[in-house]
PDB file of N, CA and C in Angstrom:
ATOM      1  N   UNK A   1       9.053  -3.960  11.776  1.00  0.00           N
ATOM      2  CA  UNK A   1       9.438  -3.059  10.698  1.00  0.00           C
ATOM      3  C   UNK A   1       8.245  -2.870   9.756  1.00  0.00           C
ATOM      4  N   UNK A   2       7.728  -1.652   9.738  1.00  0.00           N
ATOM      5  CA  UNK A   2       6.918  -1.605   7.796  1.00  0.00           C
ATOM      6  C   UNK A   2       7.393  -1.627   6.812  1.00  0.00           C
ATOM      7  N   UNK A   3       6.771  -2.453   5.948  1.00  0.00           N
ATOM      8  CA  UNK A   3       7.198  -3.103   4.553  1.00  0.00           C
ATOM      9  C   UNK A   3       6.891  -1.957   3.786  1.00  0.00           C
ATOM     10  N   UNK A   4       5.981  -1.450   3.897  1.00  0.00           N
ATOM     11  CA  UNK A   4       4.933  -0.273   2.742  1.00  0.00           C
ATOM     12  C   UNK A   4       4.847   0.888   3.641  1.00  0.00           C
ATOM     13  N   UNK A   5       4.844   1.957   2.735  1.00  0.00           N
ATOM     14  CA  UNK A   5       5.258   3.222   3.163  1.00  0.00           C
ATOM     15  C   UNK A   5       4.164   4.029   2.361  1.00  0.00           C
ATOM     16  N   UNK A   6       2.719   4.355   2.093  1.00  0.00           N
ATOM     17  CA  UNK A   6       2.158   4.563   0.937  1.00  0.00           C
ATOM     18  C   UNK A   6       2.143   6.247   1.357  1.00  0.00           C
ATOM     19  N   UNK A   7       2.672   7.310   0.191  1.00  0.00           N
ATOM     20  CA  UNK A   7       2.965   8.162  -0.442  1.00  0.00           C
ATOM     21  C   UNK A   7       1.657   9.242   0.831  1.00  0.00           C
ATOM     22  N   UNK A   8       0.501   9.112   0.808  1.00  0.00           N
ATOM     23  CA  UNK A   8      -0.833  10.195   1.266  1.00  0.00           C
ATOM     24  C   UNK A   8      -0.503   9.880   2.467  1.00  0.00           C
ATOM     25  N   UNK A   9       0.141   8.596   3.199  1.00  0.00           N
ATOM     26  CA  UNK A   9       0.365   8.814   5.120  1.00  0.00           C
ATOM     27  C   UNK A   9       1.707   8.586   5.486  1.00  0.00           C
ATOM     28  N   UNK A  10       2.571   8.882   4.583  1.00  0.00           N
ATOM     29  CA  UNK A  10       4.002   9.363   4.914  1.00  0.00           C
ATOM     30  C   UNK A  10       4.055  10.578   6.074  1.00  0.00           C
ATOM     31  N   UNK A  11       4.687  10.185   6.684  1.00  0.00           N
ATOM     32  CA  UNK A  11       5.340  11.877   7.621  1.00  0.00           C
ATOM     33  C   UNK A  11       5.371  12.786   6.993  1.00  0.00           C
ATOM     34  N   UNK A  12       5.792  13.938   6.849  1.00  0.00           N
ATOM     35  CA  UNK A  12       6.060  14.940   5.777  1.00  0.00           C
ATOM     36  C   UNK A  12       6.717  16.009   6.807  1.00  0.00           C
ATOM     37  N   UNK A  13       8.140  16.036   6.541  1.00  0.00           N
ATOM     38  CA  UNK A  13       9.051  17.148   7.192  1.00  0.00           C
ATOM     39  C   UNK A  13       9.615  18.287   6.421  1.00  0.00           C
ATOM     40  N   UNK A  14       9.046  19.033   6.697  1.00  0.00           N
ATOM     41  CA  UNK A  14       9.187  20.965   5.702  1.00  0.00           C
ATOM     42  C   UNK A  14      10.595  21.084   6.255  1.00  0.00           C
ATOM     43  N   UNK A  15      11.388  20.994   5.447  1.00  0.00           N
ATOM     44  CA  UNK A  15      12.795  21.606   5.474  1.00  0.00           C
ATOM     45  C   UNK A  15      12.953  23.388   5.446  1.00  0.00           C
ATOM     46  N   UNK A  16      12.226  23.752   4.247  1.00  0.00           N
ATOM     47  CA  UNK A  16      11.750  25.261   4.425  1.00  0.00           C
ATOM     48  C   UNK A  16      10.787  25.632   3.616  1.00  0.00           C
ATOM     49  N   UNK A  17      10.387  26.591   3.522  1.00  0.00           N
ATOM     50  CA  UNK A  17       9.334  27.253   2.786  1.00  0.00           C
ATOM     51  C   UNK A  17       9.356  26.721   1.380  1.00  0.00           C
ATOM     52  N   UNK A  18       8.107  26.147   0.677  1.00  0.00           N
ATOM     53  CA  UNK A  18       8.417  24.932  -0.612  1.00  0.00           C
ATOM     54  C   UNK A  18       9.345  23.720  -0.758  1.00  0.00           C
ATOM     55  N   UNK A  19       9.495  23.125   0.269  1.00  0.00           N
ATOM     56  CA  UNK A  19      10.517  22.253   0.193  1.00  0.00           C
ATOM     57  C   UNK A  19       9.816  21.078   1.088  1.00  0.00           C
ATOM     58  N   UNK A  20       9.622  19.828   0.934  1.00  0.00           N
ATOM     59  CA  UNK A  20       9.012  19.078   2.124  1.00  0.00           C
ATOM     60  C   UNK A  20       9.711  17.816   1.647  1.00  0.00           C
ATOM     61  N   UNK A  21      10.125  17.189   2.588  1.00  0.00           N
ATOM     62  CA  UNK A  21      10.650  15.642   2.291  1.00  0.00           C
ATOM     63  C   UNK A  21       9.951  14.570   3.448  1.00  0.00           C
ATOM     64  N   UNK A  22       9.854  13.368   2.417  1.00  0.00           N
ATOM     65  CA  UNK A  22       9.065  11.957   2.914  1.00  0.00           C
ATOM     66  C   UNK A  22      10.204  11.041   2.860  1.00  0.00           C
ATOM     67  N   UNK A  23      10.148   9.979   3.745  1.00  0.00           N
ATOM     68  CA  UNK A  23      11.478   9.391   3.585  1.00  0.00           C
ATOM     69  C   UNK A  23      10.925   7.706   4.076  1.00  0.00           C
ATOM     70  N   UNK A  24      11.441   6.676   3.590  1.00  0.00           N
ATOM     71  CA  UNK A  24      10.780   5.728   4.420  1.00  0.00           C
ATOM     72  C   UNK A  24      12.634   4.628   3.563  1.00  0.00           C
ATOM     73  N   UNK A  25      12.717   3.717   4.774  1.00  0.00           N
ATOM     74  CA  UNK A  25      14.098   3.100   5.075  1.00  0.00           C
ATOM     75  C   UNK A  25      14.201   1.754   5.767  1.00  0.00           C
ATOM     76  N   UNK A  26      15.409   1.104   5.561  1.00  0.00           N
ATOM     77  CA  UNK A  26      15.665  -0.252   6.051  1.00  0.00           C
ATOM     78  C   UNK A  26      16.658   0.364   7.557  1.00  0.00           C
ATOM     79  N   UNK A  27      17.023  -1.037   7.452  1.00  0.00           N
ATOM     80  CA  UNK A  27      18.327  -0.843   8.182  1.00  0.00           C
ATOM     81  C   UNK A  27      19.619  -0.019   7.838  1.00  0.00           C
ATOM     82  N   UNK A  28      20.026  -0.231   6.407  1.00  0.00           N
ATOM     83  CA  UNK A  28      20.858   0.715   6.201  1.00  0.00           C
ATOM     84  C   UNK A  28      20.942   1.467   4.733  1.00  0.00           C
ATOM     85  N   UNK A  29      19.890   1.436   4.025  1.00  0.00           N
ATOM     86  CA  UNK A  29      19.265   2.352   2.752  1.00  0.00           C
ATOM     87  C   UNK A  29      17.688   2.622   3.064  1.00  0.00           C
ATOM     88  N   UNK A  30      18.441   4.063   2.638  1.00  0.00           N
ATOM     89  CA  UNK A  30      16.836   5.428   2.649  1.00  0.00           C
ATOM     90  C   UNK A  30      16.191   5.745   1.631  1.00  0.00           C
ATOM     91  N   UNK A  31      15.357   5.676   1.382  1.00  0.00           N
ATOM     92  CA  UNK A  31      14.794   6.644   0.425  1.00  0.00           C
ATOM     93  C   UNK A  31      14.045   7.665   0.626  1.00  0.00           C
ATOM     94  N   UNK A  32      14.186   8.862   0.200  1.00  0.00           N
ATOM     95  CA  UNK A  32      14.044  10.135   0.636  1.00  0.00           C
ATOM     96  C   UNK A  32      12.972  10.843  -0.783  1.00  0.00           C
ATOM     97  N   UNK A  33      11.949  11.155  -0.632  1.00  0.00           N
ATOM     98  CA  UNK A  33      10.965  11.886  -1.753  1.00  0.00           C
ATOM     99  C   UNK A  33      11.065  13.199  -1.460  1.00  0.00           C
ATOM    100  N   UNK A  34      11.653  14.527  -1.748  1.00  0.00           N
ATOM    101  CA  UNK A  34      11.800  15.545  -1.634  1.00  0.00           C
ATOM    102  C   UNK A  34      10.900  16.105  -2.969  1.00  0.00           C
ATOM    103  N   UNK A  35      10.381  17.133  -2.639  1.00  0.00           N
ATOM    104  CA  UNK A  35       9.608  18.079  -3.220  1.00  0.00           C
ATOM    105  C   UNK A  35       9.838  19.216  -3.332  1.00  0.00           C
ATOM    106  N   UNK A  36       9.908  20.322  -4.394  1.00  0.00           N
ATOM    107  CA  UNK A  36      10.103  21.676  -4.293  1.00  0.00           C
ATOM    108  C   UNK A  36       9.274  22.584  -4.740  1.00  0.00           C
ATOM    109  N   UNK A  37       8.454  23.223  -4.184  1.00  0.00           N
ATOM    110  CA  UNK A  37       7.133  24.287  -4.427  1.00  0.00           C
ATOM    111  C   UNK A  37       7.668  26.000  -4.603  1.00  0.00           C
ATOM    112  N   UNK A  38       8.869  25.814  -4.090  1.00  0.00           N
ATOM    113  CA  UNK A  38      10.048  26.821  -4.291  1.00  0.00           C
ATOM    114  C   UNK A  38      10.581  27.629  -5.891  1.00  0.00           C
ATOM    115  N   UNK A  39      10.357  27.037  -7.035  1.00  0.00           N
ATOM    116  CA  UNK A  39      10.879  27.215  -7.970  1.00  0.00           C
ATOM    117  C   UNK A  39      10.083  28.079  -9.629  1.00  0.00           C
ATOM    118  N   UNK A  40      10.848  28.241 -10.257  1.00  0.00           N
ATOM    119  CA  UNK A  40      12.026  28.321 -10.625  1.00  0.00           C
ATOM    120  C   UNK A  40      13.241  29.207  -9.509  1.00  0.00           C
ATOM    121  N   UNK A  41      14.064  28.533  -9.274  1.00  0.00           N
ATOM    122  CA  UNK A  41      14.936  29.669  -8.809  1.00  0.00           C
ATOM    123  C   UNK A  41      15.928  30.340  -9.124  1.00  0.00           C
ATOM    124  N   UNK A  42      16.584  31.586  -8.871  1.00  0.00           N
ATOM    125  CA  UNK A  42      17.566  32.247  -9.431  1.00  0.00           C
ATOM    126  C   UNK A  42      19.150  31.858  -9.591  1.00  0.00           C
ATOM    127  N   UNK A  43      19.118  31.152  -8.537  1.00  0.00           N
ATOM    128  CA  UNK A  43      20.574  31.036  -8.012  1.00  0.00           C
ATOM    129  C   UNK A  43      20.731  29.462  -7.206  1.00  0.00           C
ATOM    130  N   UNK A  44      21.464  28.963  -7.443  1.00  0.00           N
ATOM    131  CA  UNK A  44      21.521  27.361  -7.011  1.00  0.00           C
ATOM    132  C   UNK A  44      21.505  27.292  -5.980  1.00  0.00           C
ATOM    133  N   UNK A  45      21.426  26.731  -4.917  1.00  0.00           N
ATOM    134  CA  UNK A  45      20.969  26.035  -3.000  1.00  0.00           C
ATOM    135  C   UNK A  45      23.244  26.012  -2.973  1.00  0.00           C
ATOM    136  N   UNK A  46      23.035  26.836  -2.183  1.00  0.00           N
ATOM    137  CA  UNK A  46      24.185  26.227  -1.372  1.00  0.00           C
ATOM    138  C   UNK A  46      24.809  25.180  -1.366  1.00  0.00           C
ATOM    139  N   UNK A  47      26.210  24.917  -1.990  1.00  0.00           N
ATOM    140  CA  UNK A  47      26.947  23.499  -2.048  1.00  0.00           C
ATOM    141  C   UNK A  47      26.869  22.549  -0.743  1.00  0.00           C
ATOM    142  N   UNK A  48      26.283  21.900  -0.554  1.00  0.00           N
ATOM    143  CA  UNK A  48      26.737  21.034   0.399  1.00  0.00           C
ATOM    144  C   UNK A  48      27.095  19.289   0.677  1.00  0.00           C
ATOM    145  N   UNK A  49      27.920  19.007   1.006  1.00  0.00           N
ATOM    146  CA  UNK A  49      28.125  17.341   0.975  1.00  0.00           C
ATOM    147  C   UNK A  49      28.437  16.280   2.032  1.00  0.00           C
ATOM    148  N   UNK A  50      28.360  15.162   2.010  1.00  0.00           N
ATOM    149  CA  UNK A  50      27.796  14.401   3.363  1.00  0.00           C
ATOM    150  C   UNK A  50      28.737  12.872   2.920  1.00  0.00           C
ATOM    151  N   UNK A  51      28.745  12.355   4.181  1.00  0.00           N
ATOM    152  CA  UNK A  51      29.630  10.941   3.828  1.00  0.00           C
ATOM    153  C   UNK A  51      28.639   9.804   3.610  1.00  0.00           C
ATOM    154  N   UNK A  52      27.563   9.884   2.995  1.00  0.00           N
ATOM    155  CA  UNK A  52      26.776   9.423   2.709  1.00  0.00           C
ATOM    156  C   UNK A  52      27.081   9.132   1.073  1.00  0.00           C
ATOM    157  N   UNK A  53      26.810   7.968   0.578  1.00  0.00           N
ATOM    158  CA  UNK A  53      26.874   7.663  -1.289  1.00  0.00           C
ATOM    159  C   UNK A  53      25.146   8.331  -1.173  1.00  0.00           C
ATOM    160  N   UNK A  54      25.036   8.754  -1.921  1.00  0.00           N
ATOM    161  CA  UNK A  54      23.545   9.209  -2.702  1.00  0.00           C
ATOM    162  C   UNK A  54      23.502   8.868  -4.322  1.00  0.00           C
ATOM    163  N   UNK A  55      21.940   8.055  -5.037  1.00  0.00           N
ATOM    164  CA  UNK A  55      22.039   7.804  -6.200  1.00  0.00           C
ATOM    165  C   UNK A  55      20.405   8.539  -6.083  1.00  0.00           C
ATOM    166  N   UNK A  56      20.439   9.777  -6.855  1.00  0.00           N
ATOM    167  CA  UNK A  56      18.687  10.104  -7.076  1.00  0.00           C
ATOM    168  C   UNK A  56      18.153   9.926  -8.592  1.00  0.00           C
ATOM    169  N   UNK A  57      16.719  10.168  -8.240  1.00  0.00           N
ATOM    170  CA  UNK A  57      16.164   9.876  -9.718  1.00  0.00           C
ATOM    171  C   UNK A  57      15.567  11.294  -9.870  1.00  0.00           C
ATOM    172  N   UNK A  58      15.263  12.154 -10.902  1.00  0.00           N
ATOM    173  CA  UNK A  58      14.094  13.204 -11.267  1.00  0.00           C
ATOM    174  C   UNK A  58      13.039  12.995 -11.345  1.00  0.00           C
ATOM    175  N   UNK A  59      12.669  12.755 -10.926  1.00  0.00           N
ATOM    176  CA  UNK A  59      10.826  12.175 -11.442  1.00  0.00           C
ATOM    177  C   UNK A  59       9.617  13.191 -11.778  1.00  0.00           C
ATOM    178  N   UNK A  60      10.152  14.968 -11.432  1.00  0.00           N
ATOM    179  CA  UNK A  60       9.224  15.412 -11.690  1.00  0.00           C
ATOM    180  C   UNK A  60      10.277  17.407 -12.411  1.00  0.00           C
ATOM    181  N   UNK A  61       9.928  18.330 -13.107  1.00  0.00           N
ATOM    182  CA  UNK A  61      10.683  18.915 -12.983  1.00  0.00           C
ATOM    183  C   UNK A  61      11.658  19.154 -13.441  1.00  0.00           C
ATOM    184  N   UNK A  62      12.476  20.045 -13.743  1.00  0.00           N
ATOM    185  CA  UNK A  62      14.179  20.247 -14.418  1.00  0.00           C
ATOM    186  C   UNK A  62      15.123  20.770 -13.480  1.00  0.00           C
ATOM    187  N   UNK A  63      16.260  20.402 -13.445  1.00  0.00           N
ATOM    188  CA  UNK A  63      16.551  21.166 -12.527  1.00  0.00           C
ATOM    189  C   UNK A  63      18.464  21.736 -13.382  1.00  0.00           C
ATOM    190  N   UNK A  64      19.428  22.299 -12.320  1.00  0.00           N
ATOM    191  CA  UNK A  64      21.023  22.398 -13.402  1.00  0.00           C
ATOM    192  C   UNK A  64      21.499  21.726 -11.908  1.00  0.00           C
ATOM    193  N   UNK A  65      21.830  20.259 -12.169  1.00  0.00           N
ATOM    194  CA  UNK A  65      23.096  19.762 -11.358  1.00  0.00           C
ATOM    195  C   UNK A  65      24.648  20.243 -11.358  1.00  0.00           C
ATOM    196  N   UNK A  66      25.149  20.751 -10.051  1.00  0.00           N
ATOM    197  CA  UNK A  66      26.322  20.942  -9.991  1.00  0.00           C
ATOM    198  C   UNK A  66      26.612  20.395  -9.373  1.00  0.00           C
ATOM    199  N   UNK A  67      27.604  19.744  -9.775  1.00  0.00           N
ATOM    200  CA  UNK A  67      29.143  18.483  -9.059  1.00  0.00           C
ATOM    201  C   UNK A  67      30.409  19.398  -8.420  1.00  0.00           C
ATOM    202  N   UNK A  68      30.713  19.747  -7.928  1.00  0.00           N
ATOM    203  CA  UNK A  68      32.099  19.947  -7.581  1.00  0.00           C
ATOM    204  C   UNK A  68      32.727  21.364  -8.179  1.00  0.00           C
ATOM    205  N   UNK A  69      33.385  20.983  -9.350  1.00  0.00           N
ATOM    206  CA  UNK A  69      33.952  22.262  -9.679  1.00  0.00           C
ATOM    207  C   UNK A  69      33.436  22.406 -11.197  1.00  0.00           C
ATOM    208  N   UNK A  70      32.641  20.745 -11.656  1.00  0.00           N
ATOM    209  CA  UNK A  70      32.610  20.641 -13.128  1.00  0.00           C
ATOM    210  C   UNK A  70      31.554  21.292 -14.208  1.00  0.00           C
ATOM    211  N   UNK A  71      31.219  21.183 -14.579  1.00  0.00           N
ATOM    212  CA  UNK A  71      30.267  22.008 -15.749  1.00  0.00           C
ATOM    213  C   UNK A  71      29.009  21.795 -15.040  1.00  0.00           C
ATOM    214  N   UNK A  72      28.052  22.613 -15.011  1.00  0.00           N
ATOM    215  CA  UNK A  72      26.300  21.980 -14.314  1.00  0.00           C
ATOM    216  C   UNK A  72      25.921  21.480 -15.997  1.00  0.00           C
ATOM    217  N   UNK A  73      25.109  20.611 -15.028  1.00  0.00           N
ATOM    218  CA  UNK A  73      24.336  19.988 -15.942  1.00  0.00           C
ATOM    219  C   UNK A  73      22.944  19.908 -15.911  1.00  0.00           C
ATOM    220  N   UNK A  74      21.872  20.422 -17.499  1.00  0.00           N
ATOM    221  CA  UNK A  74      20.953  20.270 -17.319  1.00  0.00           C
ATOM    222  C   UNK A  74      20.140  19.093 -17.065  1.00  0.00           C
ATOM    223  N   UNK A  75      18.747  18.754 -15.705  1.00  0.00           N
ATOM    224  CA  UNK A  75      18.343  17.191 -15.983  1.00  0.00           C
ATOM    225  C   UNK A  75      17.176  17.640 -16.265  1.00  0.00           C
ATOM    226  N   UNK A  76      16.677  16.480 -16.691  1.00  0.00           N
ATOM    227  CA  UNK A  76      15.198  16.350 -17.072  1.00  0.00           C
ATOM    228  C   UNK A  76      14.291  15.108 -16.282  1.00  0.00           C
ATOM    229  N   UNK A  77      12.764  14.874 -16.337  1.00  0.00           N
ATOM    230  CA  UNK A  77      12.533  13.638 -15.810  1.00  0.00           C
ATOM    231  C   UNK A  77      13.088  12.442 -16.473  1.00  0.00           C
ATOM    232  N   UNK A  78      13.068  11.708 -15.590  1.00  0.00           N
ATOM    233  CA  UNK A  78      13.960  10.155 -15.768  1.00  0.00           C
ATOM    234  C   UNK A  78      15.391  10.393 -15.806  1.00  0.00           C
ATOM    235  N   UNK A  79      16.355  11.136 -15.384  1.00  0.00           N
ATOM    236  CA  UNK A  79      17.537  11.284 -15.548  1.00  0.00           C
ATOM    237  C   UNK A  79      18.049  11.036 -14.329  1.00  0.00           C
ATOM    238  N   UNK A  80      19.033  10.480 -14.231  1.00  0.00           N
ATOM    239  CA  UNK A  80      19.700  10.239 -12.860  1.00  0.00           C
ATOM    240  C   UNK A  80      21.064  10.923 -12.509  1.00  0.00           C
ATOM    241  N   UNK A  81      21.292  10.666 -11.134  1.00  0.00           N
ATOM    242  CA  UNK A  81      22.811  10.775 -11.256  1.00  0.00           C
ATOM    243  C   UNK A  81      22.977  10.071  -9.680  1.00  0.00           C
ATOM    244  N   UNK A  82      24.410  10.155  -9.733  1.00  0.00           N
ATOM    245  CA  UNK A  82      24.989   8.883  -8.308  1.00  0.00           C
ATOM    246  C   UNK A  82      26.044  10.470  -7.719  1.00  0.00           C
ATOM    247  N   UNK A  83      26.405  10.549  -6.631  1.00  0.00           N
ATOM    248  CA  UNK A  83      27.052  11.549  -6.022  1.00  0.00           C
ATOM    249  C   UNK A  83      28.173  10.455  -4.856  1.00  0.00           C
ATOM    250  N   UNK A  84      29.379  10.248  -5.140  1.00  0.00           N
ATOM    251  CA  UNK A  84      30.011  10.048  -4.279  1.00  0.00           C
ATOM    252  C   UNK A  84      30.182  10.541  -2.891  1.00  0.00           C
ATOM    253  N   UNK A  85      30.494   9.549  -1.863  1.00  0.00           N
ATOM    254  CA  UNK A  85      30.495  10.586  -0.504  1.00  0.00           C
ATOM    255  C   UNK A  85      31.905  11.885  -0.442  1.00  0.00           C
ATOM    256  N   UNK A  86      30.866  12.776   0.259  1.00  0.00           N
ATOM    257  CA  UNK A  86      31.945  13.869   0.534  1.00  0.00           C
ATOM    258  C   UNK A  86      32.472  14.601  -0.895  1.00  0.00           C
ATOM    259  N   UNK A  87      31.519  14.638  -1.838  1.00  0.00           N
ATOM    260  CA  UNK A  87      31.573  15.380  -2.936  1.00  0.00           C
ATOM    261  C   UNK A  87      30.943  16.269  -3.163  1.00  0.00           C
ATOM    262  N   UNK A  88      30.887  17.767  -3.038  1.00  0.00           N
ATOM    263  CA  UNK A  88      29.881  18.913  -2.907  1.00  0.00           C
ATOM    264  C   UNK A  88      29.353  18.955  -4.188  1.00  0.00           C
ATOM    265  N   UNK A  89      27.932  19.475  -3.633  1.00  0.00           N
ATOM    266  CA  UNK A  89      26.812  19.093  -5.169  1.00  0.00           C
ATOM    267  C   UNK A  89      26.046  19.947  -4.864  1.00  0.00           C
ATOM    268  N   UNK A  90      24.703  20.717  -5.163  1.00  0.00           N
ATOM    269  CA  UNK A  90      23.646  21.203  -5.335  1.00  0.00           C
ATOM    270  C   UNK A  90      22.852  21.349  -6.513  1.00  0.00           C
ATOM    271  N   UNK A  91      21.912  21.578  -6.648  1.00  0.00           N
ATOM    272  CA  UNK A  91      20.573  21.816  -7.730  1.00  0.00           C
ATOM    273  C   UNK A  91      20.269  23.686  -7.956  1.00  0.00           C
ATOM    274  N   UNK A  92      19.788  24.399  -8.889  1.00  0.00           N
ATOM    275  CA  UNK A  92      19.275  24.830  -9.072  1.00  0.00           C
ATOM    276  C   UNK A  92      17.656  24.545  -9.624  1.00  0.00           C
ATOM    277  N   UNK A  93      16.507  24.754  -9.137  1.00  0.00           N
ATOM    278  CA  UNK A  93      15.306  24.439  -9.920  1.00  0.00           C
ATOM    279  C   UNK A  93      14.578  25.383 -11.041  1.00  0.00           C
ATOM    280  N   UNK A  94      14.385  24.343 -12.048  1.00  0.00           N
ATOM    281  CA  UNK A  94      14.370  25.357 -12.893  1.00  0.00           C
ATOM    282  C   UNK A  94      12.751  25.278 -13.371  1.00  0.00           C
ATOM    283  N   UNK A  95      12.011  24.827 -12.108  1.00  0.00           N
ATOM    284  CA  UNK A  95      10.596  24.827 -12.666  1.00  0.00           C
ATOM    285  C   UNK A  95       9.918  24.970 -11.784  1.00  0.00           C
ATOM    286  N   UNK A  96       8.312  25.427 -11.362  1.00  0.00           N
ATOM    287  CA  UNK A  96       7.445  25.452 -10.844  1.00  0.00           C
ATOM    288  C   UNK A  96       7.845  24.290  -9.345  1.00  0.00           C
ATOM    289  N   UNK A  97       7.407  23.094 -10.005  1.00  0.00           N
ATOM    290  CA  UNK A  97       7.485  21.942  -9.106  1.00  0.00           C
ATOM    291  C   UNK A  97       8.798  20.810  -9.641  1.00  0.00           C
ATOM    292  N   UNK A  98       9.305  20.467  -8.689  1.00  0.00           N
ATOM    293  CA  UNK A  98      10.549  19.419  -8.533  1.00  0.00           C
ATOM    294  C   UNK A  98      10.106  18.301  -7.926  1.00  0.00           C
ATOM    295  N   UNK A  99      10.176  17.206  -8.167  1.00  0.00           N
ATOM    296  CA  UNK A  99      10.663  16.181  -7.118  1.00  0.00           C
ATOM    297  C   UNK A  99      11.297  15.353  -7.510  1.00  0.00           C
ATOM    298  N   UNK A 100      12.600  15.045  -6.591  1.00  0.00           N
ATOM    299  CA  UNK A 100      13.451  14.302  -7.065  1.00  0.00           C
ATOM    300  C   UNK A 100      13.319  12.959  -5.507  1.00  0.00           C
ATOM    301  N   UNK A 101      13.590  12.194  -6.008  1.00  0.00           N
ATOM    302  CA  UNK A 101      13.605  10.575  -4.967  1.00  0.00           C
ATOM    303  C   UNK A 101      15.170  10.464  -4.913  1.00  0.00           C
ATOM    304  N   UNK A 102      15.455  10.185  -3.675  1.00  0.00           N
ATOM    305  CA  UNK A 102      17.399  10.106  -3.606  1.00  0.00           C
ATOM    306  C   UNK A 102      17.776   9.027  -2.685  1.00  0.00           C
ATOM    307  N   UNK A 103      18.252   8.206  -3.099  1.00  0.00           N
ATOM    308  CA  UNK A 103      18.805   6.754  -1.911  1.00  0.00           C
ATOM    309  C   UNK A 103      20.231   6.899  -1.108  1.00  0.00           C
ATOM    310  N   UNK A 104      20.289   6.752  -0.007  1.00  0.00           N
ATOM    311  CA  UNK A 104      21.506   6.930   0.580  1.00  0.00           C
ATOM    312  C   UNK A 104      21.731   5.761   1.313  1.00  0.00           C
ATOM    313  N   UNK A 105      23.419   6.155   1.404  1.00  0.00           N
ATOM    314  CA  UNK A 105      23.774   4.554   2.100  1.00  0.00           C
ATOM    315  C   UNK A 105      24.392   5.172   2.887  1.00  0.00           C
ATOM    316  N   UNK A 106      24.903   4.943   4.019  1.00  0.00           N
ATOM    317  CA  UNK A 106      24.275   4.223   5.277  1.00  0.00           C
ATOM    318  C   UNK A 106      23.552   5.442   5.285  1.00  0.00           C
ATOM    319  N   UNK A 107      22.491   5.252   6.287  1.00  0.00           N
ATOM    320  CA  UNK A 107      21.263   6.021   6.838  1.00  0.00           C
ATOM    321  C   UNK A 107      21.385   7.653   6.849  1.00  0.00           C
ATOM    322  N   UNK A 108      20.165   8.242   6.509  1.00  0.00           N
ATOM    323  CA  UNK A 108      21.271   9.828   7.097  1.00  0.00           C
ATOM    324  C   UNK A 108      20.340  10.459   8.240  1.00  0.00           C
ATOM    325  N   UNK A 109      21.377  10.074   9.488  1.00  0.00           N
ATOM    326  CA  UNK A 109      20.201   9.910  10.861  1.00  0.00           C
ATOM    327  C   UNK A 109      20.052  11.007  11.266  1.00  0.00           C
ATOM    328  N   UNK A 110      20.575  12.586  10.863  1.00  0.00           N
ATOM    329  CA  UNK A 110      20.018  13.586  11.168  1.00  0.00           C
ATOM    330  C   UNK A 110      18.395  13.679  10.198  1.00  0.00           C
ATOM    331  N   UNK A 111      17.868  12.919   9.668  1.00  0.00           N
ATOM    332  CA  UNK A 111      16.750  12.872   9.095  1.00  0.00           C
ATOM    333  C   UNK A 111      15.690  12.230   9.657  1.00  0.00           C
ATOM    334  N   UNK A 112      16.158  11.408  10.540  1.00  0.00           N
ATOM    335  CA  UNK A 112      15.678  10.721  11.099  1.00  0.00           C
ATOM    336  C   UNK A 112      14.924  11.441  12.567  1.00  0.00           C
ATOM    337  N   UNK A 113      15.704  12.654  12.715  1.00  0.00           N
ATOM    338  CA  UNK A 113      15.360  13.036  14.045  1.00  0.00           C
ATOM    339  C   UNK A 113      14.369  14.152  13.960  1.00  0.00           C
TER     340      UNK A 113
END
């Protein structure tokens, strides 16, 4: 197994145009570094949700979190949030550059492939 995962020789998998995610993992927690070169954008990413728990951090960027049906919320860096499984969520970005870091439990092995 590798212990260290250092950031410049990570894999790097382009999800789509401005978007690239690094991911490095145990046995059964991921951590996932997603990036967005995409932004500001107009209109929020498509709801989507997974049976996966996810807890991410902001680390770079603003973005409007939407939960479910409830109010979006603006984040800023250092702000977090935890997403229960099977709870529809998405981001709008509301800046140049994003990156948010997101941990999931158990694995999410279509990422893997």
């Amino acid at each position: 197994m590798q212990y260290v995962s250092k950031y410049n020789e990570m894999p790097v998998t382009k999800i789509a145009d401005g978007i690239e995610r690094r991911l490095v993992h145990t046995e059964n927690l991921m951590l996932v570094n997603v990036e967005f070169t995409d932004g500001p954008t107009s209109e929020p990413d498509p709801f989507h949700s997974h049976p996966h728990e996810q807890v991410s951090y902001l680390a770079n960027g603003e973005v409007f979190l939407f939960v479910s049906d409830e109010e979006k919320v603006h984040l800023k860096p250092g702000d977090k949030f935890a997403i229960p499984p099977n709870v529809p969520h998405t981001i709008q970005r509301l800046t140049p550059f994003v990156r948010i870091i997101d941990c999931f439990t158990p694995l999410r092995d279509e990422f893997l492939k």
